[in-house]
Protein backbone atom coordinates (compact mmCIF):
# COMPACT_ATOMS: atom_id res chain seq x y z
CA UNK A 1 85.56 97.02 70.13
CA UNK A 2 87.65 98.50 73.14
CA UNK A 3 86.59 101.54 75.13
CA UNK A 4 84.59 102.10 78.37
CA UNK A 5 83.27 105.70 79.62
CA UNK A 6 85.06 105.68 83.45
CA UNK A 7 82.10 104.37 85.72
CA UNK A 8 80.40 102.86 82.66
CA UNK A 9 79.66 99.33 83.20
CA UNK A 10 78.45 96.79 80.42
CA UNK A 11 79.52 93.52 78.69
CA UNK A 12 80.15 92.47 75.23
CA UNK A 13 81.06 89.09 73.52
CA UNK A 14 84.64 87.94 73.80
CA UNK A 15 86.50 88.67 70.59
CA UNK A 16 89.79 86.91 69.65
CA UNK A 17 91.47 90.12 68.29
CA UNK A 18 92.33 90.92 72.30
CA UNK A 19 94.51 88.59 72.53
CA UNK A 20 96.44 90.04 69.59
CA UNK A 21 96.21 93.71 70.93
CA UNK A 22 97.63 91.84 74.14
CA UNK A 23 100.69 91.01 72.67
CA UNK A 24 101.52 93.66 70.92
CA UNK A 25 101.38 95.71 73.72
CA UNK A 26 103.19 93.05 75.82
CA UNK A 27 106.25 93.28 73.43
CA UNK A 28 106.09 96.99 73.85
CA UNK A 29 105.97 97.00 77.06
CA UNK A 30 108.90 93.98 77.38
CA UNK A 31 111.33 97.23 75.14
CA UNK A 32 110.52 99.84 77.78
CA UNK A 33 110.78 97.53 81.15
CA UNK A 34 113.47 95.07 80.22
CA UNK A 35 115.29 93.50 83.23
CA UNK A 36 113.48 95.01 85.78
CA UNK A 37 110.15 93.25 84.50
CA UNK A 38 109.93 89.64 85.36
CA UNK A 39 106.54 89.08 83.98
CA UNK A 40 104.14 91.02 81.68
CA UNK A 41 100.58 89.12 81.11
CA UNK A 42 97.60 89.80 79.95
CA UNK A 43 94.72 89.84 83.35
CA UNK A 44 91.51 90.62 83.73
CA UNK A 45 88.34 89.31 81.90
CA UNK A 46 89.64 90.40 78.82
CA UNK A 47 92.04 87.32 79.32
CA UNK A 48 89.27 84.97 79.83
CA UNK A 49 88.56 83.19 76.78
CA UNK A 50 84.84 82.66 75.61
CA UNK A 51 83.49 84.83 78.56
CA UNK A 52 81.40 88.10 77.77
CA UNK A 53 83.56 90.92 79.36
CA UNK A 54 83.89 94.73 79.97
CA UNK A 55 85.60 96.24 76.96
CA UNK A 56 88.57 97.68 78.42
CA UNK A 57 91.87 95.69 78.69
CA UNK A 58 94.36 95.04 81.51
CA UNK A 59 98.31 94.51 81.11
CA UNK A 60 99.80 94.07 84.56
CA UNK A 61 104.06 94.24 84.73
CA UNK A 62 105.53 92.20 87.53
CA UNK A 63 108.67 94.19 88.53
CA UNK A 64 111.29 93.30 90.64
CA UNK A 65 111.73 96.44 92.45
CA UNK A 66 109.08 98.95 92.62
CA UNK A 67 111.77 102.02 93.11
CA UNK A 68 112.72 101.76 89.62
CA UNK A 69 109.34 102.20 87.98
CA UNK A 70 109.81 106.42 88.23
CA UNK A 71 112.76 105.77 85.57
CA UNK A 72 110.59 103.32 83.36
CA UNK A 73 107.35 105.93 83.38
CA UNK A 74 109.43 108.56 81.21
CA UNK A 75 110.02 105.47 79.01
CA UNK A 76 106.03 105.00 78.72
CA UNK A 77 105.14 108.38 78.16
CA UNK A 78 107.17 108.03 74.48
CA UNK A 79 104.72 105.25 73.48
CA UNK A 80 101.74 107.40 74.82
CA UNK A 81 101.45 105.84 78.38
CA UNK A 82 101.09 107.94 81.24
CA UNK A 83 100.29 107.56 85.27
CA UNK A 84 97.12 108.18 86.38
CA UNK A 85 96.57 110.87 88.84
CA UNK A 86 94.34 109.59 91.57
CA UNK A 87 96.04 106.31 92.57
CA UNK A 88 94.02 103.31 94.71
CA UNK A 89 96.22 100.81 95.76
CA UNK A 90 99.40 101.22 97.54
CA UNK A 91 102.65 100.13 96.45
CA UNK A 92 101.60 99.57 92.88
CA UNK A 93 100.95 102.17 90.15
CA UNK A 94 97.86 102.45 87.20
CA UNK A 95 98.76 103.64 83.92
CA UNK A 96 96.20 104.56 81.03
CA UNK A 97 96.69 105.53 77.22
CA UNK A 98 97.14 109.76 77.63
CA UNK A 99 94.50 109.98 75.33
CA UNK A 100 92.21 108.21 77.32
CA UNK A 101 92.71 109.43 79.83
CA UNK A 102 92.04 113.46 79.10
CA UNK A 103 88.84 111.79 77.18
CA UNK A 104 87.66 109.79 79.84
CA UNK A 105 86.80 106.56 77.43
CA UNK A 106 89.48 103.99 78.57
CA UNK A 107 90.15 100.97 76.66
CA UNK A 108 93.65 99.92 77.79
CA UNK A 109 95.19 100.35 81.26
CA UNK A 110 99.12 99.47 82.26
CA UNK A 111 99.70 97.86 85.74
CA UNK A 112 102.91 97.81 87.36
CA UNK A 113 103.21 95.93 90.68
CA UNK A 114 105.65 93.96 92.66
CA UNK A 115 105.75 90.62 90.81
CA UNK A 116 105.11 87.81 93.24
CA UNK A 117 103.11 90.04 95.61
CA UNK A 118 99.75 88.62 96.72
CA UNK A 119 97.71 90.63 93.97
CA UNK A 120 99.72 89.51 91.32
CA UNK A 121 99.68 86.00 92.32
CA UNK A 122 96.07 85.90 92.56
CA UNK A 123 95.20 87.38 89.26
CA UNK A 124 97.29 84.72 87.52
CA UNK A 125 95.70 81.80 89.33
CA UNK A 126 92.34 83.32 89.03
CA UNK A 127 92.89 83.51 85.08
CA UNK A 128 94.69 80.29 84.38
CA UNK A 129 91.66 78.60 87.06
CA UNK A 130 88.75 80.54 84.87
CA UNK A 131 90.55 79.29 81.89
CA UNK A 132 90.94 75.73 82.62
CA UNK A 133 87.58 75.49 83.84
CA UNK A 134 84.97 76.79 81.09
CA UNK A 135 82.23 75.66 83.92
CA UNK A 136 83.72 78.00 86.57
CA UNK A 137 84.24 81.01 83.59
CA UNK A 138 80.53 80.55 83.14
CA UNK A 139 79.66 81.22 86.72
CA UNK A 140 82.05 83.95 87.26
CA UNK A 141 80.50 85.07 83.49
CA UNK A 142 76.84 84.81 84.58
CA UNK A 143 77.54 87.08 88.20
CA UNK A 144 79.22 89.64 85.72
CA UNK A 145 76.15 89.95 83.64
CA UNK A 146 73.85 90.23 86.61
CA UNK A 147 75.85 93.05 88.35
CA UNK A 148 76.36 95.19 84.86
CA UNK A 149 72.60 95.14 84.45
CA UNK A 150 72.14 96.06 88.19
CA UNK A 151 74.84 98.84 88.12
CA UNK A 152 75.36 99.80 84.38
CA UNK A 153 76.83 103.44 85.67
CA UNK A 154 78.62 102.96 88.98
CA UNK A 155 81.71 101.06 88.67
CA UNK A 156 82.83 100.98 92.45
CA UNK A 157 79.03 99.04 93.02
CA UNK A 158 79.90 96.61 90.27
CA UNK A 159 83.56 95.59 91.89
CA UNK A 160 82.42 95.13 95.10
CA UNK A 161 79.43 92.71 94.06
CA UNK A 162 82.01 90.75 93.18
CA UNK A 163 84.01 90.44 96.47
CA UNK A 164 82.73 87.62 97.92
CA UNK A 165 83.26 85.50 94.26
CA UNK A 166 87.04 86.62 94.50
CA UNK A 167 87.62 85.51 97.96
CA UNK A 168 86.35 81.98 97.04
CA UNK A 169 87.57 81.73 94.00
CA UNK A 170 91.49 83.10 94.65
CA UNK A 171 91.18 80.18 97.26
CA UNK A 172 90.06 77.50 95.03
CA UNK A 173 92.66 79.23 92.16
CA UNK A 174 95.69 78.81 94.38
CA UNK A 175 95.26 74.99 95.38
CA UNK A 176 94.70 74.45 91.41
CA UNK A 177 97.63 75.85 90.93
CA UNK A 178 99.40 74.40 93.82
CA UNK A 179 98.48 70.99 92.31
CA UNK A 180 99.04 71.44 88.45
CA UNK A 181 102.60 71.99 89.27
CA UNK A 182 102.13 67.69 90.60
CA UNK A 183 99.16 66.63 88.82
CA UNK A 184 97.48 66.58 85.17
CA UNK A 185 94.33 67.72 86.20
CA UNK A 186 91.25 67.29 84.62
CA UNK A 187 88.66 68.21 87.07
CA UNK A 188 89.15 70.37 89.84
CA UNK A 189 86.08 70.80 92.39
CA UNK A 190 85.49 72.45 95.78
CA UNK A 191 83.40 70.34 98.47
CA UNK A 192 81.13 72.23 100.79
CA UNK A 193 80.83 70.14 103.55
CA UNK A 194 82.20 69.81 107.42
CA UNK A 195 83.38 71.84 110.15
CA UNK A 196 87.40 71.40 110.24
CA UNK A 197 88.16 74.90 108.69
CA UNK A 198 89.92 73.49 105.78
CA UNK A 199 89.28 73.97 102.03
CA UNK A 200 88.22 70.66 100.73
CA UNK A 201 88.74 69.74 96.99
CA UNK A 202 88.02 66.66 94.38
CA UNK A 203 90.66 66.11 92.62
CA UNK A 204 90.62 64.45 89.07
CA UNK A 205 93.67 63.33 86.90
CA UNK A 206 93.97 62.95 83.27
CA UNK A 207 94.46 59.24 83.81
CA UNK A 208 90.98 59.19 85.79
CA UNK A 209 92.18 59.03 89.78
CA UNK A 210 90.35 60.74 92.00
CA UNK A 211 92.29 61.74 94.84
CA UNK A 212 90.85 64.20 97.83
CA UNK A 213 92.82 67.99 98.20
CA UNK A 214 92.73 69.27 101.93
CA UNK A 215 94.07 72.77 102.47
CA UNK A 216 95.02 73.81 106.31
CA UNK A 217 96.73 77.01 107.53
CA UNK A 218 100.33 76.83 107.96
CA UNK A 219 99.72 77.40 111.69
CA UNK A 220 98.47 73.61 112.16
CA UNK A 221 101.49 72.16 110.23
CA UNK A 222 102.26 69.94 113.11
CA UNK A 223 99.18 68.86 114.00
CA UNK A 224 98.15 68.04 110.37
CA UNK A 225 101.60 66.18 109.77
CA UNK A 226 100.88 64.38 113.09
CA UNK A 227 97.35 62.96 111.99
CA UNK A 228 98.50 61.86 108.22
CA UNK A 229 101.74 59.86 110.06
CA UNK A 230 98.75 58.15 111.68
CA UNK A 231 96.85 58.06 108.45
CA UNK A 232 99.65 56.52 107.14
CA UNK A 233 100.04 53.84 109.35
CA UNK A 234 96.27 52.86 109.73
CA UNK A 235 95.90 52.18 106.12
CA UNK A 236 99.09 50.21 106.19
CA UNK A 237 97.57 47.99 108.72
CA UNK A 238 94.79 47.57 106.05
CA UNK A 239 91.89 49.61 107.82
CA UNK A 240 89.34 50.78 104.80
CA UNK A 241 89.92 54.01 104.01
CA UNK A 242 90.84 56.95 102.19
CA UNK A 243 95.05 56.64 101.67
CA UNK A 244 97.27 59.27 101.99
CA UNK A 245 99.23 60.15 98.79
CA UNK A 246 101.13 63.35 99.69
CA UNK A 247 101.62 66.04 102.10
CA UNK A 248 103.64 69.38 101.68
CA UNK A 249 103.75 72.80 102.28
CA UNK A 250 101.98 75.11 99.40
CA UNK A 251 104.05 77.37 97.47
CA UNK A 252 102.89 80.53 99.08
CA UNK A 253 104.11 79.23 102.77
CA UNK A 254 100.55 80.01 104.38
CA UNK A 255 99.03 76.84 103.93
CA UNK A 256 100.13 72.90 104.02
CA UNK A 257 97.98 70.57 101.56
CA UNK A 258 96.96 66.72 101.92
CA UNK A 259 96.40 64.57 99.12
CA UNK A 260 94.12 61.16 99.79
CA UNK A 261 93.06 59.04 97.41
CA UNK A 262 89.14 59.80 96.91
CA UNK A 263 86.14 57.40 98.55
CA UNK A 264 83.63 56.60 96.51
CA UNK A 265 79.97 56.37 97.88
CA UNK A 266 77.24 57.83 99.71
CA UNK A 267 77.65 59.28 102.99
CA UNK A 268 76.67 56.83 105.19
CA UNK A 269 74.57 58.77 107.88
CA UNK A 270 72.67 60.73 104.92
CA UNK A 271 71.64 57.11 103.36
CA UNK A 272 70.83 55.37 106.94
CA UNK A 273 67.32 56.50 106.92
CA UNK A 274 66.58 55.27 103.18
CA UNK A 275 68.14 51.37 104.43
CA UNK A 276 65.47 48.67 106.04
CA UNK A 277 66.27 48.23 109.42
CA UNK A 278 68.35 44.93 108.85
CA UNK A 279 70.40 47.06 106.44
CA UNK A 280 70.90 49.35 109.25
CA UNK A 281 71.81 46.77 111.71
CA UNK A 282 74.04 44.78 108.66
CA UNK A 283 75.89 48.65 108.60
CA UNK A 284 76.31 48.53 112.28
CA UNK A 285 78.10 45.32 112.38
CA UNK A 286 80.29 46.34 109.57
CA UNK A 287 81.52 49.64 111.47
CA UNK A 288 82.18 47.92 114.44
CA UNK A 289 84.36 45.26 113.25
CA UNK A 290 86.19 47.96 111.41
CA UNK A 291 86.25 49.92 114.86
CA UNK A 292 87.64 46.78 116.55
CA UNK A 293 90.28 46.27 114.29
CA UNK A 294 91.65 49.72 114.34
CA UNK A 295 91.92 49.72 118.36
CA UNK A 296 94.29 46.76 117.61
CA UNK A 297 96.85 48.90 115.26
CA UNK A 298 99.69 48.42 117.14
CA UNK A 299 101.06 52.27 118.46
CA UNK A 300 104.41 53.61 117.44
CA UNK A 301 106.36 54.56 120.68
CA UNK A 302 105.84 58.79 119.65
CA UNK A 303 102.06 58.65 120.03
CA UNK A 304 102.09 56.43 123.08
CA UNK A 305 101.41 58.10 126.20
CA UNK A 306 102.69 57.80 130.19
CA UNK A 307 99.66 59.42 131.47
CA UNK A 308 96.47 57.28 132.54
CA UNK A 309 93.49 57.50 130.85
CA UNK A 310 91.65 58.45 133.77
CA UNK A 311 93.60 61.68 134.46
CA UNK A 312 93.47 63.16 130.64
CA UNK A 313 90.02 62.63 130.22
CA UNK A 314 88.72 64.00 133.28
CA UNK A 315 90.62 66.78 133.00
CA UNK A 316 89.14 67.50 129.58
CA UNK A 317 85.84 66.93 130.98
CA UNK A 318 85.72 68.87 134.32
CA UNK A 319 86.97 71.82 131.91
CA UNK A 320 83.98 71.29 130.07
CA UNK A 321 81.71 70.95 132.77
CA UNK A 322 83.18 74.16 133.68
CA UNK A 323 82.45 75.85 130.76
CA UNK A 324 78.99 74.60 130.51
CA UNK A 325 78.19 76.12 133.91
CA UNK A 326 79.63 79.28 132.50
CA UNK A 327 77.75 79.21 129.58
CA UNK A 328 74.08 78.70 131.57
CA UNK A 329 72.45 77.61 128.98
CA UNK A 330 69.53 75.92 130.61
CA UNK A 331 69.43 72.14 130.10
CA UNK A 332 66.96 70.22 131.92
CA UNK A 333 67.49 67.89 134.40
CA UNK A 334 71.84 68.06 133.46
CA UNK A 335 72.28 67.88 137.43
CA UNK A 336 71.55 64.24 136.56
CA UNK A 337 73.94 63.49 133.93
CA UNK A 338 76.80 65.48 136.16
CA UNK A 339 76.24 63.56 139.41
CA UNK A 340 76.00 60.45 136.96
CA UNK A 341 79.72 61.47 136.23
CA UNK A 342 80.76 62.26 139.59
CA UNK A 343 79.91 58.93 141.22
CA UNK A 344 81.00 57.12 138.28
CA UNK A 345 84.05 58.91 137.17
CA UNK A 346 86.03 55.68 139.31
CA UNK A 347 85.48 53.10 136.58
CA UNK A 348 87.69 55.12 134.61
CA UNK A 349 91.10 54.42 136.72
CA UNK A 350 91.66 51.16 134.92
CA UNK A 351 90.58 51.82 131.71
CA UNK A 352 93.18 50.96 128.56
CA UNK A 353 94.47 52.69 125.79
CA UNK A 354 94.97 52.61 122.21
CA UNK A 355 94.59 54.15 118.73
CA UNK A 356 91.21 55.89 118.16
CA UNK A 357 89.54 57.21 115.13
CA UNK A 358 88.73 59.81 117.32
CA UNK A 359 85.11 61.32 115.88
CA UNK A 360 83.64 57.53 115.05
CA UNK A 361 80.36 58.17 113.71
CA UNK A 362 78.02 57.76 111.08
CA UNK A 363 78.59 60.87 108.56
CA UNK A 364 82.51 59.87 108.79
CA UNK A 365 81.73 57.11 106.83
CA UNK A 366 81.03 56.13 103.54
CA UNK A 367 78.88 53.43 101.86
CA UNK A 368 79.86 52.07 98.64
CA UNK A 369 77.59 50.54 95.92
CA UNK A 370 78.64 47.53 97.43
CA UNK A 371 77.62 48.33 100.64
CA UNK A 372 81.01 48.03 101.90
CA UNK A 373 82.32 50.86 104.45
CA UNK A 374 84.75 53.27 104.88
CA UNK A 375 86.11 55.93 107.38
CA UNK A 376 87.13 59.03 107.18
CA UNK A 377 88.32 62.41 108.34
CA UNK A 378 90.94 61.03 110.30
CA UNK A 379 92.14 64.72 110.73
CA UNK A 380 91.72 64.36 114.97
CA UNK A 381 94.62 65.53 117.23
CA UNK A 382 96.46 63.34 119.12
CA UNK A 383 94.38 63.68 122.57
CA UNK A 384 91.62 62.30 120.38
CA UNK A 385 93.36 59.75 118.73
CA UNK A 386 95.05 58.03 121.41
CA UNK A 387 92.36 56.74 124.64
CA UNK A 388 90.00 54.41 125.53
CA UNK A 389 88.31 52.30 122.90
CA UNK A 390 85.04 51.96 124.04
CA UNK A 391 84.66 55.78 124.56
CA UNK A 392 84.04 55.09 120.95
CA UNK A 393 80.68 53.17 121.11
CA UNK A 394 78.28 56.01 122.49
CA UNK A 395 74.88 55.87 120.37
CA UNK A 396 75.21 56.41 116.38
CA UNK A 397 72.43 57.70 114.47
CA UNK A 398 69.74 55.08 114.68
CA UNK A 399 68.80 52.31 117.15
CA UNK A 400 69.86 49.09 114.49
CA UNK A 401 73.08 50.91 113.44
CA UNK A 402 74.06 51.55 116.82
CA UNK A 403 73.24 48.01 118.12
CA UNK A 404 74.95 46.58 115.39
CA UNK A 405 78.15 48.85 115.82
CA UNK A 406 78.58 47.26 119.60
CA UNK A 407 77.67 43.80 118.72
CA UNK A 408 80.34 44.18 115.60
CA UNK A 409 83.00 45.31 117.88
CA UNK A 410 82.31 42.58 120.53
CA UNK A 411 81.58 39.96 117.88
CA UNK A 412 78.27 39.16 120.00
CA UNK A 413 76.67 40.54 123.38
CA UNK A 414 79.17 42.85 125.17
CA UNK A 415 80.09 42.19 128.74
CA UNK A 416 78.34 43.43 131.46
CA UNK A 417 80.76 46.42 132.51
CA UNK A 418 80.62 47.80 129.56
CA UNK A 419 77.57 49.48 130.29
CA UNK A 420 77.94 51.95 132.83
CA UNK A 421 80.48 52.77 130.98
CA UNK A 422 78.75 53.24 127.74
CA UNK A 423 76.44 56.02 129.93
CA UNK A 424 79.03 57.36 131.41
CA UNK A 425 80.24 58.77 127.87
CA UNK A 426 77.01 59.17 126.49
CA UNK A 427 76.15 61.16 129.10
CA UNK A 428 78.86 63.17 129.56
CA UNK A 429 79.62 63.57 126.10
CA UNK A 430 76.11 65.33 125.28
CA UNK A 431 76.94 67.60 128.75
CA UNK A 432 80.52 68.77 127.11
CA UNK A 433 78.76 69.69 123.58
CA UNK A 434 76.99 72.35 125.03
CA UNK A 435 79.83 74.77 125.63
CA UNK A 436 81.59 73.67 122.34
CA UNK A 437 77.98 74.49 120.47
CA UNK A 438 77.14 77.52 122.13
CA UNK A 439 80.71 79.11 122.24
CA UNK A 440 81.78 78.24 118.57
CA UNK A 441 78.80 76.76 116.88
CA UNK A 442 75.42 78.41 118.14
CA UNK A 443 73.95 76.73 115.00
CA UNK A 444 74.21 73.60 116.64
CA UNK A 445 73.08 74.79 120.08
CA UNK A 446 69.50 73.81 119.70
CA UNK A 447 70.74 69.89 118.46
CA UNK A 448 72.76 69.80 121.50
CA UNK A 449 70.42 70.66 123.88
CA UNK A 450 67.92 68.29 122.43
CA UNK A 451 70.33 65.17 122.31
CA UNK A 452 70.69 65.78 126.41
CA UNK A 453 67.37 65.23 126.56
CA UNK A 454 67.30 62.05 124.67
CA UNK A 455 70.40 60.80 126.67
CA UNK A 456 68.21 60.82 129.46
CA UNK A 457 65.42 59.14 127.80
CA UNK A 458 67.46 56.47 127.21
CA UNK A 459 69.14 56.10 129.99
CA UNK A 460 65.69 56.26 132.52
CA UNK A 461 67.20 59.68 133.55
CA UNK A 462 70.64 58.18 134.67
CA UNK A 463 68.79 54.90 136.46
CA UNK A 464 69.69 52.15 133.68
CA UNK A 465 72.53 51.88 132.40
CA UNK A 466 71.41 49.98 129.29
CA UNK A 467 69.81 52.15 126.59
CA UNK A 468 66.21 51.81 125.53
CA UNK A 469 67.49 51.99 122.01
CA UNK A 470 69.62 48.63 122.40
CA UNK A 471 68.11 45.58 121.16
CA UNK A 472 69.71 41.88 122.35
């Protein structure tokens, strides 16, 4: 059932006897290598159980040492093993049955490569990941059987069809495995959503938890330890949310991983639309007594700050309002929402500080079946965490939500200075997403450029400080 003409490509039904041919080739190889092996396993598709798969089998040898592997080839030529002449990857060396490879019909090839090394690691993830997940072995089955009928005689076409399924899938292999080594895992699956960078995962255990798998680049390590401290100590203080389980650095030292216990429910700024208005409003309230009571968590002395608010923000701002002159993207009328700034930018001396969520809106949250709420993505750094509370309360989705949110906070009407301020951050807020949109997500440009123009709708272009949206 094994044997493949060099740039033939085509599938056939999984058959149990590879396995068997696996091993016995495995022990074979375990005689000639000895010692300076430290794994021999059976890769490729061949090694994926119940999956259609080309008919030609791959044995990879993790060595310690890569200069000893001229000795060990002598070894290999006794059992009818030789190198292959045209070698593609560096550093690691292809081996084929001599008879196949004078015939040109291959149906067994011999890796050797530096165990540990980044190819060998991901072609053991990738096969115990395809294994454990018969779902995922479909998928990765299903692309296979599409690109074989597309490229039945070119080989290098075929491989690099399935590129961009590698990439995602070594990714979502490694945390598996990262978390199997913690975790009985039952379900593993990747979430698609959000604009942090990191690779998101849902996490089920054999004793049903649910728990949420975040993935960051090593390079953030600080930053990422920094804002699950806080996590920490916000659901200690009881706020409803997603609580932290773990954190660590992954095995391969390029990436650190969260753990969170999973929130169940709808996303909250998906499901406004579908609610009555009251339900909108009810929602509002909700979030901004939950807002209200996380800008009293008291601060621990590390995340406090000396500085006034006053001189961080507008520093952040007037570097924003820099950048959005740079940009010239036209916005009309934004002269009005910048002098708005400029000859309010005072009330901002004497404003206080606390613990912020940092990103408090809408599609951060999460509506259960009870209709009770949650926050999350807490993943903020600390200049966003750590500021004035009511830069917090800027408009949020829809006119009932958003009224509700500020009467919630201020368990009634708010006071009257609250509103200049309240279009001082609106304002300037749509002004500084401009730059951020049109630099590093031009997506989003158009969105941005349309929300300034609502801000001064609202706002009687800068004249009333009270939004038309609020309703008393």
């Amino acid at each position: 059932m094994l044997g493949l003409r060099r740039n033939e490509v085509k599938m056939i039904d999984h058959s149990p006897e590879w396995d068997e041919i696996a091993n016995q080739m495995i022990q074979q190889l375990w005689k000639i290598f000895g010692s300076t092996a430290e794994d021999i396993q059976h890769f490729g598709s061949t090694a994926i159980r119940h999956i259609k798969a080309k008919p030609d089998m791959l044995i990879a040898v993790g060595v310690k040492n890569m200069d000893t592997v001229d000795e060990t080839l002598l070894r290999l030529q006794e059992i009818g093993i030789s190198k292959i002449e045209n070698q593609s990857e560096p550093n690691t060396v292809l081996c084929a049955l001599a008879a196949e490879i004078d015939s040109g019909v291959h149906s067994l090839y011999v890796h050797i490569l530096p165990y540990g090394s980044k190819t060998w690691n991901e072609n053991s993830n990738f096969k115990d990941y395809l294994n454990a997940f018969p779902q995922k072995a479909a998928e990765y089955e299903s692309m296979k059987i599409s690109l074989a009928k597309q490229y039945p005689n070119d080989r290098k076409a075929y491989k690099n069809g399935k590129i961009a399924f590698f990439k995602k899938t070594f990714t979502e292999a490694h945390a598996y495995n990262q978390m199997k080594q913690e975790l009985d895992i039952s379900a593993f699956e990747p979430i698609n959503k959000g604009l942090s960078g990191d690779s998101k995962y849902r996490v089920e255990t054999a004793d049903n938890k649910q728990l949420l798998l975040r993935l960051s680049d090593i390079s953030q390590h600080d930053q990422k330890k920094a804002a699950y401290d806080r996590m920490k100590h916000m659901a200690a203080h009881k706020i409803p949310m997603p609580s932290p389980v773990s954190f660590g650095v992954a095995s391969d030292g390029n990436n650190i991983y969260q753990l969170l216990n999973w929130c169940e429910g709808e996303n909250l700024e998906t499901i406004l639309p579908t609610l009555t208005e009251s339900e909108q409003y009810t929602a509002g309230l909700k979030a901004g007594e939950i807002l209200h009571k996380i800008h009293q968590v008291p601060v621990t002395p590390t995340d406090a700050t000396t500085a006034n608010w006053n001189e961080r923000y507008s520093s952040f701002i007037d570097q924003s309002i820099k950048s959005f002159q740079n940009s010239k993207v036209p916005v009309e009328n934004s002269e009005l929402i910048l002098n708005y700034f400029e000859n309010n930018r005072h009330l901002l001396e004497t404003r206080p500080q606390c613990y912020i969520h940092g990103d408090y809106h809408a599609g951060n949250m999460m509506l259960s079946a009870t209709k009770e709420i949650s926050i999350i993505d807490w993943e903020i750094h600390l200049f966003n965490s750590y500021g004035d509370p009511w830069k917090e309360l800027t408009m949020q989705a829809t006119p009932h939500f958003s009224t509700g949110l500020i009467q919630g906070y201020f368990s009634g009407q708010p006071p009257e200075d609250f509103w200049p301020i309240l279009a001082l951050y609106t304002s300037i807020s749509a002004i500084s997403a401009i730059p951020w949109a049109y630099y590093s997500f031009p997506s989003e440009l158009e969105s941005c450029i349309n929300h300034c123009a609502n801000v001064l709708e609202w706002f009687d272009n800068m004249k009333n400080p009270v939004p038309t949206w609020y309703t008393k």
